[in-house]
N, C-alpha and C. Protein backbone atom coordinates (compact mmCIF):
# COMPACT_ATOMS: atom_id res chain seq x y z
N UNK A 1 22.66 -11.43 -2.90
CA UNK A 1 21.95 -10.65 -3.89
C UNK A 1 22.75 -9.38 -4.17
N UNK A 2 22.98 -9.21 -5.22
CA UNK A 2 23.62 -7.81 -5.47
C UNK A 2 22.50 -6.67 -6.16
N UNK A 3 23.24 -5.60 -5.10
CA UNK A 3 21.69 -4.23 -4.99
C UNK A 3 23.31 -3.08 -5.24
N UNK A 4 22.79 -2.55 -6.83
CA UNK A 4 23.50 -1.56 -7.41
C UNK A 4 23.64 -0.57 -6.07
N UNK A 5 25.11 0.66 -5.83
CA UNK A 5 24.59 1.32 -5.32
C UNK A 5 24.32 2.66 -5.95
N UNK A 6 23.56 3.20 -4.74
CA UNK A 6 23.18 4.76 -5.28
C UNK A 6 24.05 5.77 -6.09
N UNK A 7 23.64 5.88 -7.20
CA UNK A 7 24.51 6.58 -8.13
C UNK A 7 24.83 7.68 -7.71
N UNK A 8 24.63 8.49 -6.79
CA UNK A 8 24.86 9.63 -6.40
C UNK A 8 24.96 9.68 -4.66
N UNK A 9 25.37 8.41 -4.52
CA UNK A 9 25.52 8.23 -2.79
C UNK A 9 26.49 8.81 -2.38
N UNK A 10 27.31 8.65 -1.26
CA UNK A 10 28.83 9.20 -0.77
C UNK A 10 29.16 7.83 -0.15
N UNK A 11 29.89 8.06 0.71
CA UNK A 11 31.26 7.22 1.71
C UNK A 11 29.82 6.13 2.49
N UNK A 12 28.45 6.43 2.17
CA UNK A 12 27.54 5.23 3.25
C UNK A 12 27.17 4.50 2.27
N UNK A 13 27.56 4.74 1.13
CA UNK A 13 26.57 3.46 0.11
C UNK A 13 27.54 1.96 0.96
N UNK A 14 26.69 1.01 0.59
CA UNK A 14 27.04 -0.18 1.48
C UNK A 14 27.63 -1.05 0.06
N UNK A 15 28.17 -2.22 0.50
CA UNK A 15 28.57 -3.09 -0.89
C UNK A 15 27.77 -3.97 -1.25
N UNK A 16 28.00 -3.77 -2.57
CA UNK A 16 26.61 -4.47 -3.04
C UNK A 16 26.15 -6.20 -3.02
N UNK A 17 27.43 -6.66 -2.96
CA UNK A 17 27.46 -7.90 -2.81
C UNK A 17 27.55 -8.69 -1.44
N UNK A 18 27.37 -7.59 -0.54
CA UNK A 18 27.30 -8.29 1.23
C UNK A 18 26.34 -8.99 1.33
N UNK A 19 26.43 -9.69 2.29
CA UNK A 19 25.49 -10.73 2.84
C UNK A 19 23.87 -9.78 3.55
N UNK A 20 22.97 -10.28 2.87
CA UNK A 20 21.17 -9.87 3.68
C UNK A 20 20.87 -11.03 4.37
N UNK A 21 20.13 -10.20 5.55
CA UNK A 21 19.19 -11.27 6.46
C UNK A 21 17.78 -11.34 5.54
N UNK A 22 17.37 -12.72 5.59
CA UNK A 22 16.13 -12.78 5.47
C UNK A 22 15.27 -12.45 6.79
N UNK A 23 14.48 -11.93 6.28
CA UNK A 23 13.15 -11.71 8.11
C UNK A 23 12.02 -12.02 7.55
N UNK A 24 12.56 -13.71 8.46
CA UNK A 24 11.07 -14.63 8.05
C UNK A 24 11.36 -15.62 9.36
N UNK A 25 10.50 -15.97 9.75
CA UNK A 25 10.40 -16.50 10.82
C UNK A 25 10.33 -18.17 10.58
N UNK A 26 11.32 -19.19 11.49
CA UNK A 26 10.92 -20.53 11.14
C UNK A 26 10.43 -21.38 10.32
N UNK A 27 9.49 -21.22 11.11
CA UNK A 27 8.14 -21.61 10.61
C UNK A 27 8.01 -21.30 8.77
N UNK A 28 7.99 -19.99 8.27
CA UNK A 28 7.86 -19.73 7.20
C UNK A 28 8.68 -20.51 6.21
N UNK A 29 10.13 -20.30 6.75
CA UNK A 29 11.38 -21.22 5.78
C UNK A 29 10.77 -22.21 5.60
N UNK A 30 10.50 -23.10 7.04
CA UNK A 30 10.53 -24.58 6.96
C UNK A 30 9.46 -24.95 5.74
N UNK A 31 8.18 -24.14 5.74
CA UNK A 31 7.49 -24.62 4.85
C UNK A 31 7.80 -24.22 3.13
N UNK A 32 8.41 -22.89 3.09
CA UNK A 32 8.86 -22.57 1.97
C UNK A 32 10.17 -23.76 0.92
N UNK A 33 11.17 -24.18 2.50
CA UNK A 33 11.57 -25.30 2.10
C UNK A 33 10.85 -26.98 1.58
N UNK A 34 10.32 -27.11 2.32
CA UNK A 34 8.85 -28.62 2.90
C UNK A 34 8.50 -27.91 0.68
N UNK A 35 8.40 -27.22 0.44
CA UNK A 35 7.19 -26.93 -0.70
C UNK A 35 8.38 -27.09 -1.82
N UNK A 36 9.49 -26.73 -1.80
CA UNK A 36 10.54 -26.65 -3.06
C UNK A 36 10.88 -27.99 -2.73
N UNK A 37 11.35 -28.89 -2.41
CA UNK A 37 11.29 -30.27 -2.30
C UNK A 37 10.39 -30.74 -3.16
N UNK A 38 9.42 -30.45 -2.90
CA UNK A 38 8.27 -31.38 -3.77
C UNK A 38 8.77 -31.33 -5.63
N UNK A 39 8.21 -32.17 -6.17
CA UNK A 39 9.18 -32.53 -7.37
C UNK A 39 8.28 -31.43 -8.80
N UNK A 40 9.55 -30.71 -8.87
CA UNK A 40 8.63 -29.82 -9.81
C UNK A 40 8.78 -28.68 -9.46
N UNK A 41 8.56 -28.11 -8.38
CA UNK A 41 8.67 -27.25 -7.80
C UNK A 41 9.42 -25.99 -7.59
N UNK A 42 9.61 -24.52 -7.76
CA UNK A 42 10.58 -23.80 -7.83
C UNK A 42 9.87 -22.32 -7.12
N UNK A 43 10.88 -21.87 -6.39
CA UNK A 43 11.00 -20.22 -5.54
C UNK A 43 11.29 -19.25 -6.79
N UNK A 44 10.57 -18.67 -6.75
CA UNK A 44 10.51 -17.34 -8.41
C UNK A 44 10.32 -15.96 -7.13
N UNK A 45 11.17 -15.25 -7.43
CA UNK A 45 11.04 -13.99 -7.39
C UNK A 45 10.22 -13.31 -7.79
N UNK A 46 9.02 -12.85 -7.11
CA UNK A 46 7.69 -12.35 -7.69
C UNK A 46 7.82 -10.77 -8.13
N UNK A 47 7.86 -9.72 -7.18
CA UNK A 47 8.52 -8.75 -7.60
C UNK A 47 9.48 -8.30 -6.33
N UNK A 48 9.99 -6.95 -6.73
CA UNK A 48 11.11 -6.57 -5.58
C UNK A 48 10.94 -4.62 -5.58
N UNK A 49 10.95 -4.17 -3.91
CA UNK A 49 10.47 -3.09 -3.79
C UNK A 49 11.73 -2.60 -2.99
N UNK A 50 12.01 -1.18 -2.97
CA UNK A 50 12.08 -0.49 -1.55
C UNK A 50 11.10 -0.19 -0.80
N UNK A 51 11.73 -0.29 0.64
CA UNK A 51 10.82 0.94 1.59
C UNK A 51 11.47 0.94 2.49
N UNK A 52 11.55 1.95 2.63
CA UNK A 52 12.68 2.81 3.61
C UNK A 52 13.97 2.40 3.76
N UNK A 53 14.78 1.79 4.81
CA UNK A 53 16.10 1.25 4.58
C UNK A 53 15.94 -0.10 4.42
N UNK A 54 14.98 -0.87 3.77
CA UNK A 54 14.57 -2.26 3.66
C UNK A 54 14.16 -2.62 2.27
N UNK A 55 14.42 -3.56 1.16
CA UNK A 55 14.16 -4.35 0.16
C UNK A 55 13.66 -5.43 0.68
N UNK A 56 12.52 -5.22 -0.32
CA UNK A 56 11.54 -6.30 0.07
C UNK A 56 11.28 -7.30 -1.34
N UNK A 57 10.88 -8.51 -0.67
CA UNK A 57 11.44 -9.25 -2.22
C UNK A 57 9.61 -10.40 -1.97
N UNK A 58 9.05 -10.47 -2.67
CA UNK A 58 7.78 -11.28 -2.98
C UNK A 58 8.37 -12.18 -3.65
N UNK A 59 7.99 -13.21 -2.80
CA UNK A 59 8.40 -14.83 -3.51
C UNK A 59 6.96 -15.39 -3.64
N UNK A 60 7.17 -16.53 -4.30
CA UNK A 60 6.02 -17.29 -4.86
C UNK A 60 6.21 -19.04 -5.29
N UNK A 61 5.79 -19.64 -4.90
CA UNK A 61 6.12 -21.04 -5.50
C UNK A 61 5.42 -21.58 -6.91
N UNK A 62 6.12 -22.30 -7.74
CA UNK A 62 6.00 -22.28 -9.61
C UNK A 62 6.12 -23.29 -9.63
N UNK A 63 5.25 -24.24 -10.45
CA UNK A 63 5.70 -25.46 -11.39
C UNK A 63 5.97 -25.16 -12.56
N UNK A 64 7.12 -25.75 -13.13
CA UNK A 64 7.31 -25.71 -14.74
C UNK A 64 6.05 -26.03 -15.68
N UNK A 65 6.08 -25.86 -16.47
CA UNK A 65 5.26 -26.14 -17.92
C UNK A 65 5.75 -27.49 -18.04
N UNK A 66 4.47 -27.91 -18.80
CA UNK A 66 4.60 -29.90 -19.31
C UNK A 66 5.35 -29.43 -21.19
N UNK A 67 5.72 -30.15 -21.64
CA UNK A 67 6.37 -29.92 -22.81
C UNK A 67 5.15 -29.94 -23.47
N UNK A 68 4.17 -30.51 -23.68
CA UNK A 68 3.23 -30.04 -24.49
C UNK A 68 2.09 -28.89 -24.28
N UNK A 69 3.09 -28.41 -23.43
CA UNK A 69 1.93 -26.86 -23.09
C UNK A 69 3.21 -25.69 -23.67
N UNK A 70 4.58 -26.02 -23.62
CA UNK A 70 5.41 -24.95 -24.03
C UNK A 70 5.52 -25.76 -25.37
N UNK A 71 4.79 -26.17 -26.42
CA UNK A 71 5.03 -26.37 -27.82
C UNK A 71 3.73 -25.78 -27.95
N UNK A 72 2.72 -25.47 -27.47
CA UNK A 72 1.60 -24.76 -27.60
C UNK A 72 1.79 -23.19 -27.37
N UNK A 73 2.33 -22.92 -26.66
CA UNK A 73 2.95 -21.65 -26.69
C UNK A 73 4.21 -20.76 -27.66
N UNK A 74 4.81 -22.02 -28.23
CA UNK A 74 5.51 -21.62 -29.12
C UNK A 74 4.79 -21.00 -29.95
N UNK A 75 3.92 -21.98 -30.92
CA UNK A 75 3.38 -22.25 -31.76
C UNK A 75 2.63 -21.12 -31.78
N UNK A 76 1.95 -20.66 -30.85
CA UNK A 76 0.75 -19.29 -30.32
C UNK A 76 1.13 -17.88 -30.90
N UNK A 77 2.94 -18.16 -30.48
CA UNK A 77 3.49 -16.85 -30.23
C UNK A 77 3.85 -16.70 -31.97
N UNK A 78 4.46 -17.78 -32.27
CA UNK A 78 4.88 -18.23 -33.69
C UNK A 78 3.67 -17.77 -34.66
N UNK A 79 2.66 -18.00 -34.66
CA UNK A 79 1.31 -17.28 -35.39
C UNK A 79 1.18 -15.50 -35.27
N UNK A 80 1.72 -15.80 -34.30
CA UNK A 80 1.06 -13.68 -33.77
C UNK A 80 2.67 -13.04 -34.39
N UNK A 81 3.92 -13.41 -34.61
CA UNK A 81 4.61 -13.03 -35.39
C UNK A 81 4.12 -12.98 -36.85
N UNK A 82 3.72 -14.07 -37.29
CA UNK A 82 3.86 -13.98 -38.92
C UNK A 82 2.71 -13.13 -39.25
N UNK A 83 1.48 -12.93 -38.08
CA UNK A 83 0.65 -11.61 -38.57
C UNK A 83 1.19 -10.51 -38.73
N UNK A 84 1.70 -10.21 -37.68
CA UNK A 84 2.58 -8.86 -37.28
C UNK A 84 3.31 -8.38 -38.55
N UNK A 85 4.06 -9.52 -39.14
CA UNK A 85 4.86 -9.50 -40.27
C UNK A 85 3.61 -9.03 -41.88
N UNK A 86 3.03 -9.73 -41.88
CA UNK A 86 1.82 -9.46 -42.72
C UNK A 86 1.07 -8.12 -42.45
N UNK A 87 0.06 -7.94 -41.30
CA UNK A 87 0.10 -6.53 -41.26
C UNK A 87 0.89 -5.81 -41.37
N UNK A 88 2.27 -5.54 -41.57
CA UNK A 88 2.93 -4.54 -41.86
C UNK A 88 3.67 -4.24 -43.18
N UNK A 89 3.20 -5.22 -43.81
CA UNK A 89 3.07 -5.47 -45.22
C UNK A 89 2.58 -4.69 -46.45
């Protein structure tokens, strides 16, 4: 993972592209793995924090959209433009 460094650090900023430990225990991987296997399935980056000398990263497991739910969403978003366009008319 690359973590910009401190714009105003000195000689301790670290490189940004080094290797992080995850701190998760076994158990956790195995099932986080056991769950992305399953067909469909994907690890999304939920959000990402500091605290203190530690980044912390919230993961989450995602299924994709069926194609006829992202042509419904097109279509959704595709309507709320051409208002936008009209109200400003």
């Amino acid at each position: 993972m690359h973590i910009s460094p401190y714009e105003f650090g000195n000689i301790y900023n670290k490189n940004p592209l080094r290797d992080r430990k995850l701190l998760a225990n076994k158990h956790e991987i195995n099932r986080l793995i056991g769950q992305i296997k399953q067909k469909g399935y994907s690890l999304v980056p939920m959000s990402l924090y500091f605290k203190g000398n530690f980044v912390k990263l919230e993961l989450g497991i995602g299924k994709g959209k069926k194609l006829y739910d992202k042509r419904q969403d097109i279509a959704k978003r595709d309507a709320e433009i051409r208002m936008r366009k009209q109200m400003a008319e």
